[in-house]
PDB file of N, CA and C in Angstrom:
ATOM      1  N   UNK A   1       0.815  -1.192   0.000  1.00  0.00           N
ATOM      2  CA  UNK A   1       0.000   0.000   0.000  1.00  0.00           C
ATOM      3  C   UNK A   1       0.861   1.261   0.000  1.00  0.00           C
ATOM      4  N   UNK A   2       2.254   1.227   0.717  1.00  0.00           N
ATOM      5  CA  UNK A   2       3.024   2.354   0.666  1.00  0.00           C
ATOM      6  C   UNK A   2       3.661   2.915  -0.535  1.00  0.00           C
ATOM      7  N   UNK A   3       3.914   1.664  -1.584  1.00  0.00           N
ATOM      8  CA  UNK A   3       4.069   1.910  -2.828  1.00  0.00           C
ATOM      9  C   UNK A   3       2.980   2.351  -3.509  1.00  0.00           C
ATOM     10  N   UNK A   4       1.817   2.230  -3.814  1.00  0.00           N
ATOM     11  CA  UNK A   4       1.078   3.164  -4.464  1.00  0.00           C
ATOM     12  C   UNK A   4       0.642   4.389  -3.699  1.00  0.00           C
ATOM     13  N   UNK A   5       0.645   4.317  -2.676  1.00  0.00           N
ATOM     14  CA  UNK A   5       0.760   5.848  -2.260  1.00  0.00           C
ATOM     15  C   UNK A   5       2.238   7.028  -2.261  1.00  0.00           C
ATOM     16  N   UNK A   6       3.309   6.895  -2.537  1.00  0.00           N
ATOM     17  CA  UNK A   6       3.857   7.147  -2.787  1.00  0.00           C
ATOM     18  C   UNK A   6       4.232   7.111  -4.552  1.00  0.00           C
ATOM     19  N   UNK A   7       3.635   6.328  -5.417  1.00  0.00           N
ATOM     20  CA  UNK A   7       3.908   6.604  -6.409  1.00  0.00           C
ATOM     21  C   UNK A   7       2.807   7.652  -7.219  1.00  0.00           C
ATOM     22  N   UNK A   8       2.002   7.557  -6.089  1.00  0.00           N
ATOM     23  CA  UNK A   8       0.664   8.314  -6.406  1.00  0.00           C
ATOM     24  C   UNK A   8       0.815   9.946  -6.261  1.00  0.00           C
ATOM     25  N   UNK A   9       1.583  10.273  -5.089  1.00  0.00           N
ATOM     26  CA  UNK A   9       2.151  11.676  -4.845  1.00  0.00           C
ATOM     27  C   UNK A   9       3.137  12.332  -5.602  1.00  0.00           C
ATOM     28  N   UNK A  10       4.291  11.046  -5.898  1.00  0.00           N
ATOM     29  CA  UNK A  10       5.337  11.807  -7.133  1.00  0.00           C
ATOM     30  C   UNK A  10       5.081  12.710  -8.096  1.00  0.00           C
ATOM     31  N   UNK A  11       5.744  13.514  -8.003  1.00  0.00           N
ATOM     32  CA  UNK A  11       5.527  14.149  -9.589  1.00  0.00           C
ATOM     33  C   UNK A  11       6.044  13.201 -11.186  1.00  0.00           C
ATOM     34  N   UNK A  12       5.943  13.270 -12.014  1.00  0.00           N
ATOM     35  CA  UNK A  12       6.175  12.599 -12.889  1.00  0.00           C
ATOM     36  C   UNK A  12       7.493  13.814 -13.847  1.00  0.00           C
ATOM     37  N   UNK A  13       8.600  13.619 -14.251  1.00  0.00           N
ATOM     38  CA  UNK A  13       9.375  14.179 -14.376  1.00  0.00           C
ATOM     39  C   UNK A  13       9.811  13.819 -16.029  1.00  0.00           C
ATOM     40  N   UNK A  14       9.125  15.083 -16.926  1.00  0.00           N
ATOM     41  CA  UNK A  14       9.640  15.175 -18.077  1.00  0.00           C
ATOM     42  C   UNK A  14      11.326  15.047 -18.439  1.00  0.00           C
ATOM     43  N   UNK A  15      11.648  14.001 -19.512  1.00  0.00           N
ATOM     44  CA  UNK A  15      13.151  14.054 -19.840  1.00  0.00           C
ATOM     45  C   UNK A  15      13.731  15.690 -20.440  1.00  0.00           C
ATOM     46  N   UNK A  16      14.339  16.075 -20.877  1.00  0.00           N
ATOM     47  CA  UNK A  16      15.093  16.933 -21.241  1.00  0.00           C
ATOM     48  C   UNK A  16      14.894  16.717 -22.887  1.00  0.00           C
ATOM     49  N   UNK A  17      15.029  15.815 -23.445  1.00  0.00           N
ATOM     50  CA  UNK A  17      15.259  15.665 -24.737  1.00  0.00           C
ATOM     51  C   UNK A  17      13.580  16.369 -25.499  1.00  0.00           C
ATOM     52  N   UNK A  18      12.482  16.236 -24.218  1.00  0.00           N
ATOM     53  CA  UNK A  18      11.062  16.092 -24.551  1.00  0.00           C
ATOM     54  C   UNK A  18      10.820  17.490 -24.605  1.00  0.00           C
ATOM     55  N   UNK A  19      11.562  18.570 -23.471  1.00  0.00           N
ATOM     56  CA  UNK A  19      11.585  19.454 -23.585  1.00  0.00           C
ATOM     57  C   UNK A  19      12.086  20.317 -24.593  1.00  0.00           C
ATOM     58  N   UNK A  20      13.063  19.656 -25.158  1.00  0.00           N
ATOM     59  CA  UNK A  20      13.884  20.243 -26.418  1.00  0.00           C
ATOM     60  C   UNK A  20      12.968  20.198 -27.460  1.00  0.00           C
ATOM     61  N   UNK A  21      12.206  19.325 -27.225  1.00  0.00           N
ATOM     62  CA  UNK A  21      11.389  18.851 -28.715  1.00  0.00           C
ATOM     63  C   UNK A  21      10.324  19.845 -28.841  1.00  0.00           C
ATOM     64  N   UNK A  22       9.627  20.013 -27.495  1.00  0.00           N
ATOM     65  CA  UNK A  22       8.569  21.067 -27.325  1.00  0.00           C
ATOM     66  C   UNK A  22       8.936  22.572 -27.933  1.00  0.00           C
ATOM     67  N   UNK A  23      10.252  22.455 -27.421  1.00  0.00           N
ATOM     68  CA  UNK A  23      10.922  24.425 -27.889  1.00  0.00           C
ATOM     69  C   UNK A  23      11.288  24.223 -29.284  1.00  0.00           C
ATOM     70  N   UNK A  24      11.225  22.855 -30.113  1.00  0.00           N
ATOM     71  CA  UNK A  24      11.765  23.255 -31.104  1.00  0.00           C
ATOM     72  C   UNK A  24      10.080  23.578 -31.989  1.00  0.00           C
ATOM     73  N   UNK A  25       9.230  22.543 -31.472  1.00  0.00           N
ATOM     74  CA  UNK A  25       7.921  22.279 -32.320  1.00  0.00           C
ATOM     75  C   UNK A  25       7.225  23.383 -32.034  1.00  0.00           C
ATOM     76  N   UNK A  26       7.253  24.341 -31.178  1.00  0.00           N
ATOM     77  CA  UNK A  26       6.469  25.694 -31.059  1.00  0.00           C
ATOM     78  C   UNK A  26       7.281  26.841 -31.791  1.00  0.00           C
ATOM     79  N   UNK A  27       8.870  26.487 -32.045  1.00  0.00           N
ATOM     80  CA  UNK A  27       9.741  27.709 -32.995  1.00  0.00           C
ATOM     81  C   UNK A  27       9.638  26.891 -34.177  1.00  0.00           C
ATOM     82  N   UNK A  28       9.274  25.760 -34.941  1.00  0.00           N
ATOM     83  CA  UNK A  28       9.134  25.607 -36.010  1.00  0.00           C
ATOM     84  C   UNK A  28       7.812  26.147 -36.467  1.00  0.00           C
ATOM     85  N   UNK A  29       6.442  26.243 -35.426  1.00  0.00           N
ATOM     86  CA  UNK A  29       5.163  26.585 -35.724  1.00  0.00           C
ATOM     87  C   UNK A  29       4.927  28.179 -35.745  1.00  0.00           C
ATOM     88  N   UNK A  30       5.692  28.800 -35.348  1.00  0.00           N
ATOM     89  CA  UNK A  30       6.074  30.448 -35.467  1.00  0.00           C
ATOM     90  C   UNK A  30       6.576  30.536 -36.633  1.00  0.00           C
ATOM     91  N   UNK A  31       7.590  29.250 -37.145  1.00  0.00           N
ATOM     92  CA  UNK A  31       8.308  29.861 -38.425  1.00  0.00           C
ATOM     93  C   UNK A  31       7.729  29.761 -39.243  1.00  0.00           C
ATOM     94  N   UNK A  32       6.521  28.978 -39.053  1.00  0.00           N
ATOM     95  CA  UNK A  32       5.970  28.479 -40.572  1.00  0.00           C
ATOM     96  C   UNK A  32       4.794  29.533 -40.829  1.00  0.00           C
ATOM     97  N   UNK A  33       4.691  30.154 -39.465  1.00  0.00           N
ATOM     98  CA  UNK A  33       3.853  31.501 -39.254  1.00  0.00           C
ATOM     99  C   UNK A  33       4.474  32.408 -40.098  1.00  0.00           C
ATOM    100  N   UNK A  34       5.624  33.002 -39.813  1.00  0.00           N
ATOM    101  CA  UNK A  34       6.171  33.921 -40.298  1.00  0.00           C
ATOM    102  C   UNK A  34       6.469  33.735 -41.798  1.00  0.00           C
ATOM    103  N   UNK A  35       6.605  33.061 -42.419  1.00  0.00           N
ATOM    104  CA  UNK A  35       6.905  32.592 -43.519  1.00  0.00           C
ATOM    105  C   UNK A  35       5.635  33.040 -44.600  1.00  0.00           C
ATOM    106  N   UNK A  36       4.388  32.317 -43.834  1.00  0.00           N
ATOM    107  CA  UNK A  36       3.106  32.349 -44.420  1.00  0.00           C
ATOM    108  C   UNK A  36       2.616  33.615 -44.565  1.00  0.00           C
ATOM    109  N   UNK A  37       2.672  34.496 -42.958  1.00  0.00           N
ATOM    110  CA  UNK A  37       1.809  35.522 -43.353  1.00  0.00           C
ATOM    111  C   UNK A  37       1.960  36.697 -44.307  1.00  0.00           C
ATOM    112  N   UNK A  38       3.478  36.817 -44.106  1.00  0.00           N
ATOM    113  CA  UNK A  38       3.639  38.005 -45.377  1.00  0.00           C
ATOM    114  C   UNK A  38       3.004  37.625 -46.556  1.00  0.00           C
ATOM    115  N   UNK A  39       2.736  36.667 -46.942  1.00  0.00           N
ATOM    116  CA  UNK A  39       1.825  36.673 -48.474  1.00  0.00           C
ATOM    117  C   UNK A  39       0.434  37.275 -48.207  1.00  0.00           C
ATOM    118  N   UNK A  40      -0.074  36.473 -47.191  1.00  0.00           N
ATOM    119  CA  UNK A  40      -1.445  36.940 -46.896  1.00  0.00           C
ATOM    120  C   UNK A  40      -1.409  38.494 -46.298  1.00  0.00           C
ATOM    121  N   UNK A  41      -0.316  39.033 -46.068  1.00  0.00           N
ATOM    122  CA  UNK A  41      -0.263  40.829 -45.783  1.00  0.00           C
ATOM    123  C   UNK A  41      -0.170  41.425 -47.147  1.00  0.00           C
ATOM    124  N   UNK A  42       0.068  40.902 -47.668  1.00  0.00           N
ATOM    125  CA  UNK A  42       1.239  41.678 -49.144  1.00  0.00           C
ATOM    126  C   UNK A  42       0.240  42.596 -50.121  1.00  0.00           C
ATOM    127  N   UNK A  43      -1.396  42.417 -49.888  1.00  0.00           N
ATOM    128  CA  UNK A  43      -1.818  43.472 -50.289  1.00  0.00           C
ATOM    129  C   UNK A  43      -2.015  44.775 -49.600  1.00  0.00           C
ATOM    130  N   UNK A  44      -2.163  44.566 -48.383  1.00  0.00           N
ATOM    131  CA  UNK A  44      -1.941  45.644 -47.613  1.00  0.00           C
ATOM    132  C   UNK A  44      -0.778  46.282 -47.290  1.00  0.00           C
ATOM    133  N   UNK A  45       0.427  45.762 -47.327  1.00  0.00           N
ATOM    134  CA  UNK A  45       1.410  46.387 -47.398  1.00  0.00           C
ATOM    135  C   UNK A  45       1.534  46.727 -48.731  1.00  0.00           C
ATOM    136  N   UNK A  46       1.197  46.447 -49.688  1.00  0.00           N
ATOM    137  CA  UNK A  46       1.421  47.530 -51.094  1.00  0.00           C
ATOM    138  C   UNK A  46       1.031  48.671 -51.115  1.00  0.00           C
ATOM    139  N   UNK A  47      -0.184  48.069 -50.883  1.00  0.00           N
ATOM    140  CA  UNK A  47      -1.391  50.158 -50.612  1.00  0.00           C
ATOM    141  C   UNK A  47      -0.063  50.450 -49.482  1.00  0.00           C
ATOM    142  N   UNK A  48      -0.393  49.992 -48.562  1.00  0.00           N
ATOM    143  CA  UNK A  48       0.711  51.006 -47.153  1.00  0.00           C
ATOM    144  C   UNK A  48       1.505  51.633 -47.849  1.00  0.00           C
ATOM    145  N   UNK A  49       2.559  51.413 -48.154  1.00  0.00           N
ATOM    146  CA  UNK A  49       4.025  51.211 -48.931  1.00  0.00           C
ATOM    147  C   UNK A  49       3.764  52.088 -50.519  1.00  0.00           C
ATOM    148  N   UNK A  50       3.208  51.662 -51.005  1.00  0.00           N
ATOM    149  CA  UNK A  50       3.340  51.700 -52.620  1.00  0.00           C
ATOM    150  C   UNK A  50       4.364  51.068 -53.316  1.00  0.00           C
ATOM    151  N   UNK A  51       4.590  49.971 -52.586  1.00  0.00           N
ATOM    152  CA  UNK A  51       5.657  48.787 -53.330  1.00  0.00           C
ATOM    153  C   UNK A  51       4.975  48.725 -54.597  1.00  0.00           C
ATOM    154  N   UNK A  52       6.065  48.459 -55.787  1.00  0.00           N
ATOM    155  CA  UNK A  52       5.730  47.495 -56.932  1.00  0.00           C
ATOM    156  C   UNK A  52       6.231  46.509 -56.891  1.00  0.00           C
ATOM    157  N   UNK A  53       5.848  45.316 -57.832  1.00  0.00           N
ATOM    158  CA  UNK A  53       5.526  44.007 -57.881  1.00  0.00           C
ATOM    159  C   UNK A  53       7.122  43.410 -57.887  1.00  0.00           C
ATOM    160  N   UNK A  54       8.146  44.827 -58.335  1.00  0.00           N
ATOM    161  CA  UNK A  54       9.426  44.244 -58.353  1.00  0.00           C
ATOM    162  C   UNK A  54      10.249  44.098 -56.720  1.00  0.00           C
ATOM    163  N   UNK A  55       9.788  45.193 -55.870  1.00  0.00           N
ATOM    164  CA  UNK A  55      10.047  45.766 -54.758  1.00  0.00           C
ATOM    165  C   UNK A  55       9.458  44.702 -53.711  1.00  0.00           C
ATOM    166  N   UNK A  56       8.239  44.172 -53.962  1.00  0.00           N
ATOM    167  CA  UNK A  56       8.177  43.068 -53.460  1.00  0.00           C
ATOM    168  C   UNK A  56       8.398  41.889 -53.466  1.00  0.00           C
ATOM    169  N   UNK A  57       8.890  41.627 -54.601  1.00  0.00           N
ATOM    170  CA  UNK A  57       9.266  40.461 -55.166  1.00  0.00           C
ATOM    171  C   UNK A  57      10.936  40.241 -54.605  1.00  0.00           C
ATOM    172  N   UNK A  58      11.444  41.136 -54.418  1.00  0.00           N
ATOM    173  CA  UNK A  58      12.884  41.537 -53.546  1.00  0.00           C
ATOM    174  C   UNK A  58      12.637  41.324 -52.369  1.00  0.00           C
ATOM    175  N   UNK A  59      11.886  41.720 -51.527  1.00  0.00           N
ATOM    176  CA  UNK A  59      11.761  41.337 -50.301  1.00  0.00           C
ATOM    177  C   UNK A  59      11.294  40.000 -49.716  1.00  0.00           C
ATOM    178  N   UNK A  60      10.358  39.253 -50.569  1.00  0.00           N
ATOM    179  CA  UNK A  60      10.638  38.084 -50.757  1.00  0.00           C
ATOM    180  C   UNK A  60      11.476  37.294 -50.928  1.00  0.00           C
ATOM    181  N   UNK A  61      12.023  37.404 -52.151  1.00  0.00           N
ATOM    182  CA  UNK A  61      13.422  36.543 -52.442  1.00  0.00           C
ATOM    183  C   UNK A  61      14.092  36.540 -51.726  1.00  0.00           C
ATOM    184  N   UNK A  62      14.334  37.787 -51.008  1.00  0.00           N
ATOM    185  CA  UNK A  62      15.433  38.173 -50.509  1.00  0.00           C
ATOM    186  C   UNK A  62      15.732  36.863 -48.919  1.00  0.00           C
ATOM    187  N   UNK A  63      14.254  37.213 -48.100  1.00  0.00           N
ATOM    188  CA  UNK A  63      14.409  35.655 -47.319  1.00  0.00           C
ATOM    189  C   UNK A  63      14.415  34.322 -48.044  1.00  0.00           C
ATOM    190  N   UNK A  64      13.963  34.481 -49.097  1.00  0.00           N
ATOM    191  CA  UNK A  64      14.328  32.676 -48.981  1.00  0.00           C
ATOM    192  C   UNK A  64      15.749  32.497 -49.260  1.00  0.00           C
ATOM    193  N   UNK A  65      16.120  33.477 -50.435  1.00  0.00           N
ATOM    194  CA  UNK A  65      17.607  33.437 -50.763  1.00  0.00           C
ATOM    195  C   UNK A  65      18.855  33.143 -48.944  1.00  0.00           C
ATOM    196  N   UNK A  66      18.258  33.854 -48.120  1.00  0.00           N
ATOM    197  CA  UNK A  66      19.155  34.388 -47.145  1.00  0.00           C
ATOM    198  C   UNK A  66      18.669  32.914 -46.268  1.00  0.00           C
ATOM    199  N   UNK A  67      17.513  32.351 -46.462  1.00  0.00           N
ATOM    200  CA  UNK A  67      17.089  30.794 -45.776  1.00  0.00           C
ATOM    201  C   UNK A  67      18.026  29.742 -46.269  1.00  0.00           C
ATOM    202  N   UNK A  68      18.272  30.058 -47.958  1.00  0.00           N
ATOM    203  CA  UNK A  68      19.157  28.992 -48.238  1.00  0.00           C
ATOM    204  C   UNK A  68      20.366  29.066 -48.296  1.00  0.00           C
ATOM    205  N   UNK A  69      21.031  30.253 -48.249  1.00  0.00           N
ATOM    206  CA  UNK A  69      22.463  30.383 -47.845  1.00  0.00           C
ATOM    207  C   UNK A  69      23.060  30.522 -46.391  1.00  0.00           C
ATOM    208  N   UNK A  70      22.014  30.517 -45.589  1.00  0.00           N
ATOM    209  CA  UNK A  70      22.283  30.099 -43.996  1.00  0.00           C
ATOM    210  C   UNK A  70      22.162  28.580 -43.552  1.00  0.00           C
ATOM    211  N   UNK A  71      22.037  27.981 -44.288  1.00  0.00           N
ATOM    212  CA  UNK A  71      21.471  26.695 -43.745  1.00  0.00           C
ATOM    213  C   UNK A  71      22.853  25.909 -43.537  1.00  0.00           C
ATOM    214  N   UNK A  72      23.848  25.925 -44.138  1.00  0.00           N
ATOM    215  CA  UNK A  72      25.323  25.486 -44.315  1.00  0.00           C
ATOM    216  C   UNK A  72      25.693  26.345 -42.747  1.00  0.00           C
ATOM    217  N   UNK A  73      26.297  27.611 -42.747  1.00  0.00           N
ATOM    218  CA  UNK A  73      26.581  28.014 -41.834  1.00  0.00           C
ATOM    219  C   UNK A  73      25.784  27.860 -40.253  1.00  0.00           C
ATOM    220  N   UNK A  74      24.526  27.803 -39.939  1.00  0.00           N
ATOM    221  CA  UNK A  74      23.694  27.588 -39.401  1.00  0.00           C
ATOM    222  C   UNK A  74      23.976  26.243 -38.720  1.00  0.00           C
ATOM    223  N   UNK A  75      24.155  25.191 -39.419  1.00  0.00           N
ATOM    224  CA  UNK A  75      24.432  23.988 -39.006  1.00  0.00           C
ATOM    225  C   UNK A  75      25.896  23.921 -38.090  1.00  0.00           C
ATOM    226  N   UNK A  76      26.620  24.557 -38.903  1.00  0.00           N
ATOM    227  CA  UNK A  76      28.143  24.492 -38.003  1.00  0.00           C
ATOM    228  C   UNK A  76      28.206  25.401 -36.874  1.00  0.00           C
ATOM    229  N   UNK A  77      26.948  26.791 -36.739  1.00  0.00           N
ATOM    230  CA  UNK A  77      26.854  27.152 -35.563  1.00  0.00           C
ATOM    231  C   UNK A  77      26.346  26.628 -34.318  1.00  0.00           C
ATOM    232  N   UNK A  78      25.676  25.750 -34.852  1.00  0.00           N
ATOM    233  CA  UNK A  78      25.053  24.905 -33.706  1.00  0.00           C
ATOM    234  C   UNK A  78      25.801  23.364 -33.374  1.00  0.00           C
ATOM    235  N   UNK A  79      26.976  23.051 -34.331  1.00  0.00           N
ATOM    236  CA  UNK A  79      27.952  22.261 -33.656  1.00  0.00           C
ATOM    237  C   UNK A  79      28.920  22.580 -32.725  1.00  0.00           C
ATOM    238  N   UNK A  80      29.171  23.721 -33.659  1.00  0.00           N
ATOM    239  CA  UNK A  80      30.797  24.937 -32.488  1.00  0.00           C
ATOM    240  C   UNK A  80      29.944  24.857 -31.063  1.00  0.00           C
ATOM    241  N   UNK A  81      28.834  25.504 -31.068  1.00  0.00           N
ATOM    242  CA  UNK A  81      28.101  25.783 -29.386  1.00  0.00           C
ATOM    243  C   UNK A  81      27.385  24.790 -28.768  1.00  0.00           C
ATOM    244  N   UNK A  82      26.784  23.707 -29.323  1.00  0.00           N
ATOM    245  CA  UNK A  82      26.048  22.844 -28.862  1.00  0.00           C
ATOM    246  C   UNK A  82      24.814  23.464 -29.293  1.00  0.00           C
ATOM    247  N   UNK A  83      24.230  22.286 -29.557  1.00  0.00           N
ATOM    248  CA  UNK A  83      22.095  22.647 -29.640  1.00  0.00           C
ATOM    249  C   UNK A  83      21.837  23.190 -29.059  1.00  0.00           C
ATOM    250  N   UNK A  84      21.770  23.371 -27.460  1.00  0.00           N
ATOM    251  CA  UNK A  84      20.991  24.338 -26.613  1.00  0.00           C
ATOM    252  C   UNK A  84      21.409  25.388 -26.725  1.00  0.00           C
ATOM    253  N   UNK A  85      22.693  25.835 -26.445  1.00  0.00           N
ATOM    254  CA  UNK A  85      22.811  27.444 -26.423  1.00  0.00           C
ATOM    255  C   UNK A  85      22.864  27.995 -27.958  1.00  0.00           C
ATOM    256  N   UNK A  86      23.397  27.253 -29.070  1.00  0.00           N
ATOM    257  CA  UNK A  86      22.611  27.230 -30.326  1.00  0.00           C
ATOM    258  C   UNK A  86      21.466  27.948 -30.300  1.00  0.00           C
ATOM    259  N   UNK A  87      20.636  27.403 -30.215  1.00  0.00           N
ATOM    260  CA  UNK A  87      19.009  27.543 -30.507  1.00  0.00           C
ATOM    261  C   UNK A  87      18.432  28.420 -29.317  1.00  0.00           C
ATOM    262  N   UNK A  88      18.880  28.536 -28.109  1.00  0.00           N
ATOM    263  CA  UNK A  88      18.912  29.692 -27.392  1.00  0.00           C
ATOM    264  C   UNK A  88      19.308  31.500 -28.222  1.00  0.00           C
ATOM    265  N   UNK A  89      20.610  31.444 -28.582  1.00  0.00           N
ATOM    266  CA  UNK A  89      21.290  32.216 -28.942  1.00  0.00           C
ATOM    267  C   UNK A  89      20.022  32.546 -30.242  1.00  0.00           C
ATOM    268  N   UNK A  90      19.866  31.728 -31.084  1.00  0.00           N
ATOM    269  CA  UNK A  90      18.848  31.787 -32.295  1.00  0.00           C
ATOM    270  C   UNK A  90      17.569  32.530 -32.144  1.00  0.00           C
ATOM    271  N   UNK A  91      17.192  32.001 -30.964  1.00  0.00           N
ATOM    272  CA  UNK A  91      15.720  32.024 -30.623  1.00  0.00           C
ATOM    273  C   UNK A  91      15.735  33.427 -30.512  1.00  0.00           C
ATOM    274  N   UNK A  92      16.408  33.985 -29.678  1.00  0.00           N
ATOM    275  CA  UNK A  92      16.360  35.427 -28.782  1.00  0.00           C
ATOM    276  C   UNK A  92      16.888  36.628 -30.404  1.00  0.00           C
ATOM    277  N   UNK A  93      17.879  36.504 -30.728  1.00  0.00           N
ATOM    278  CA  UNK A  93      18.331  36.823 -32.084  1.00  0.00           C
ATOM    279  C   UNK A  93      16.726  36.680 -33.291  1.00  0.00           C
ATOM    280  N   UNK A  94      16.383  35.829 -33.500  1.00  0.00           N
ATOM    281  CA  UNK A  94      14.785  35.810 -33.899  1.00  0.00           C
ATOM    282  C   UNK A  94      14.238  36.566 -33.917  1.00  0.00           C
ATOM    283  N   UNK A  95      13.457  36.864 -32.628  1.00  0.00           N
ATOM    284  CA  UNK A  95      12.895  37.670 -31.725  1.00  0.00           C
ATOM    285  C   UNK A  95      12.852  39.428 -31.691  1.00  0.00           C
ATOM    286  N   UNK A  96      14.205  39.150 -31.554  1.00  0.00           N
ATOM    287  CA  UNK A  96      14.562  40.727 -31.871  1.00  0.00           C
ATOM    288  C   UNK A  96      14.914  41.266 -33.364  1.00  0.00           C
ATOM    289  N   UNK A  97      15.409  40.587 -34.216  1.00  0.00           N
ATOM    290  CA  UNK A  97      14.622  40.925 -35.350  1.00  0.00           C
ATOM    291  C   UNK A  97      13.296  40.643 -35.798  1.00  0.00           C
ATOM    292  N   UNK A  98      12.479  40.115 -35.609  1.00  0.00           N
ATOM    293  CA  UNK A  98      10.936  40.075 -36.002  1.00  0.00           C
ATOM    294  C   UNK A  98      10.446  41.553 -35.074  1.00  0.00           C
ATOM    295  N   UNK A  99      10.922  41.961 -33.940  1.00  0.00           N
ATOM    296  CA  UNK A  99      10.607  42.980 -33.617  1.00  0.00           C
ATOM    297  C   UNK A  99      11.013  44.550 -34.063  1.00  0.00           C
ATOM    298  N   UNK A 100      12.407  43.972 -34.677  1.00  0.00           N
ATOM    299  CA  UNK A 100      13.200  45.161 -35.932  1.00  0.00           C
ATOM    300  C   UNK A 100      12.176  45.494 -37.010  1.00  0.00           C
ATOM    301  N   UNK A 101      11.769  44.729 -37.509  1.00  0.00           N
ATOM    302  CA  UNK A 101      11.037  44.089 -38.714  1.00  0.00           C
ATOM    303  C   UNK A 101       9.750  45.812 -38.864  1.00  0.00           C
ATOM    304  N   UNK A 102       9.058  45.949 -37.915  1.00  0.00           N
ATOM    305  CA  UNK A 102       8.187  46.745 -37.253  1.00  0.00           C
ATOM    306  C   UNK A 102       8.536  47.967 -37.679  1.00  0.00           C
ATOM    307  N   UNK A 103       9.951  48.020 -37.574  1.00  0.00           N
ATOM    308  CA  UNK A 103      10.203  49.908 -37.423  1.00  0.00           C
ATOM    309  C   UNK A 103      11.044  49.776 -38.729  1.00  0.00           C
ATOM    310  N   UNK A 104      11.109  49.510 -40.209  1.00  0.00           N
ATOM    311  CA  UNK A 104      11.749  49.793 -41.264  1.00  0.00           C
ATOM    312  C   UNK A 104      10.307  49.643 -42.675  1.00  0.00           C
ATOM    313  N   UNK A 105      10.369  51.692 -42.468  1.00  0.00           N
ATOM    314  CA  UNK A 105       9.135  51.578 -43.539  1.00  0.00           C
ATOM    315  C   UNK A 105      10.039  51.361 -44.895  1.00  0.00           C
ATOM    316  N   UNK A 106      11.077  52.319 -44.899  1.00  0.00           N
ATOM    317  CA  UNK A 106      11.610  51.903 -46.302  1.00  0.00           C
ATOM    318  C   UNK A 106      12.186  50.719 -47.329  1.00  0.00           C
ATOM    319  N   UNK A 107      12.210  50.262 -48.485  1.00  0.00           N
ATOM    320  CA  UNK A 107      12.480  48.939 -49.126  1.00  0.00           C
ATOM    321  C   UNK A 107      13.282  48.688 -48.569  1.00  0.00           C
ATOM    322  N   UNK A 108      14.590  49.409 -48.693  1.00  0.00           N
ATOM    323  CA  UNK A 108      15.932  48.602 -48.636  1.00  0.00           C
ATOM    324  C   UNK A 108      16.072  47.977 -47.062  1.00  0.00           C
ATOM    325  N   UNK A 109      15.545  48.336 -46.045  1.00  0.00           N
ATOM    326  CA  UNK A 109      15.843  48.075 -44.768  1.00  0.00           C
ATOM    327  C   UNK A 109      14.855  47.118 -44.594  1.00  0.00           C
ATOM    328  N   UNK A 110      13.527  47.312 -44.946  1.00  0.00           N
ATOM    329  CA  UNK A 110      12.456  46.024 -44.964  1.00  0.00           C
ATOM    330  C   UNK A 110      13.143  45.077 -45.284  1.00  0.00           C
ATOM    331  N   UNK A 111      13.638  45.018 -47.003  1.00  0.00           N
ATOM    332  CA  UNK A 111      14.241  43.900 -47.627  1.00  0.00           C
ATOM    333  C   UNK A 111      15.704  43.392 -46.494  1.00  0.00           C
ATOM    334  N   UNK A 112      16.735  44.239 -45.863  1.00  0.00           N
ATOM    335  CA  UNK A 112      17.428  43.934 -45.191  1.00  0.00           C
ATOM    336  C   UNK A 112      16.771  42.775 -43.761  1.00  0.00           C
ATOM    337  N   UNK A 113      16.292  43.224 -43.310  1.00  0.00           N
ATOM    338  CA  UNK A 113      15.231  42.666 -41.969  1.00  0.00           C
ATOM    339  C   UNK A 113      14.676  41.767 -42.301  1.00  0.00           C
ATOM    340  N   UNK A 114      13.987  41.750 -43.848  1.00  0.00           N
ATOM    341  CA  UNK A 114      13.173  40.234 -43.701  1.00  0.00           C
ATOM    342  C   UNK A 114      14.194  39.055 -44.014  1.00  0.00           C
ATOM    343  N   UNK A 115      15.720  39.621 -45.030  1.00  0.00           N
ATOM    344  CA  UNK A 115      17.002  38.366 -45.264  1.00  0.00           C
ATOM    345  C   UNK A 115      17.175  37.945 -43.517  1.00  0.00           C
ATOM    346  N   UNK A 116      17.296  38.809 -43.091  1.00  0.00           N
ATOM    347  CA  UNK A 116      18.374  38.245 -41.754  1.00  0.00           C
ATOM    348  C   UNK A 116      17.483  37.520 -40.769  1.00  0.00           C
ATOM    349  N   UNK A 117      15.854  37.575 -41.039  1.00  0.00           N
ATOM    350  CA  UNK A 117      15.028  36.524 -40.259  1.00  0.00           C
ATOM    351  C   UNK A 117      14.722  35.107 -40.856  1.00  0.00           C
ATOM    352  N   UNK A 118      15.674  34.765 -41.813  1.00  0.00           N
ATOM    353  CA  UNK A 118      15.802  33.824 -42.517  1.00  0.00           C
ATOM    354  C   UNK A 118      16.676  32.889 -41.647  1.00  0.00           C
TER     355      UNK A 118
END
């Protein structure tokens, strides 16, 4: 009887690896956020803006281009430091550019801000 009452009070204690998985599956579900919504903004930021079709089409490219030429380097940053402080370091870096992102009405700095959240 002392064994199920005592196994009954324990807390049950998530691994570490489960936790990693959680921080990665809620920053992959932001990314796929961020990724998505600028299309679904992109008429309203034209009127805003008065982008043309070329001006946006740059700011576009411009992240995926900057998605696929980080992905090499990206990888070896997170060997040099380890995964956690990796993806720590990432996360927060993220963050504060998606919040950069906010304050650049003009092309060239938009287009700058949306490469480097790649």
């Amino acid at each position: 009887m002392s064994t199920i009452a005592s196994s009954a009070g324990s807390r049950a204690v998530v691994p570490v690896r489960f936790r990693i998985l959680g921080v990665l599956l809620a920053l992959t579900f932001v990314n796929y956020l961020l990724r998505n919504n600028i299309s679904v903004a992109l008429p309203s930021i034209r009127k805003e803006f008065d982008y043309t079709s070329t001006e946006l089409g740059w700011i576009l490219g411009g992240f995926n281009l900057a998605y696929a030429l980080c992905q090499v380097p990206g990888g070896l940053f997170g060997t040099a430091l380890g995964p956690r402080r990796a993806l720590a370091l990432i996360a927060v870096a993220w963050g504060v550019l998606t919040w950069l992102t906010d304050s650049c009405p003009p092309c060239s700095r938009a287009r700058r801000r949306r490469c480097c959240l790649a």
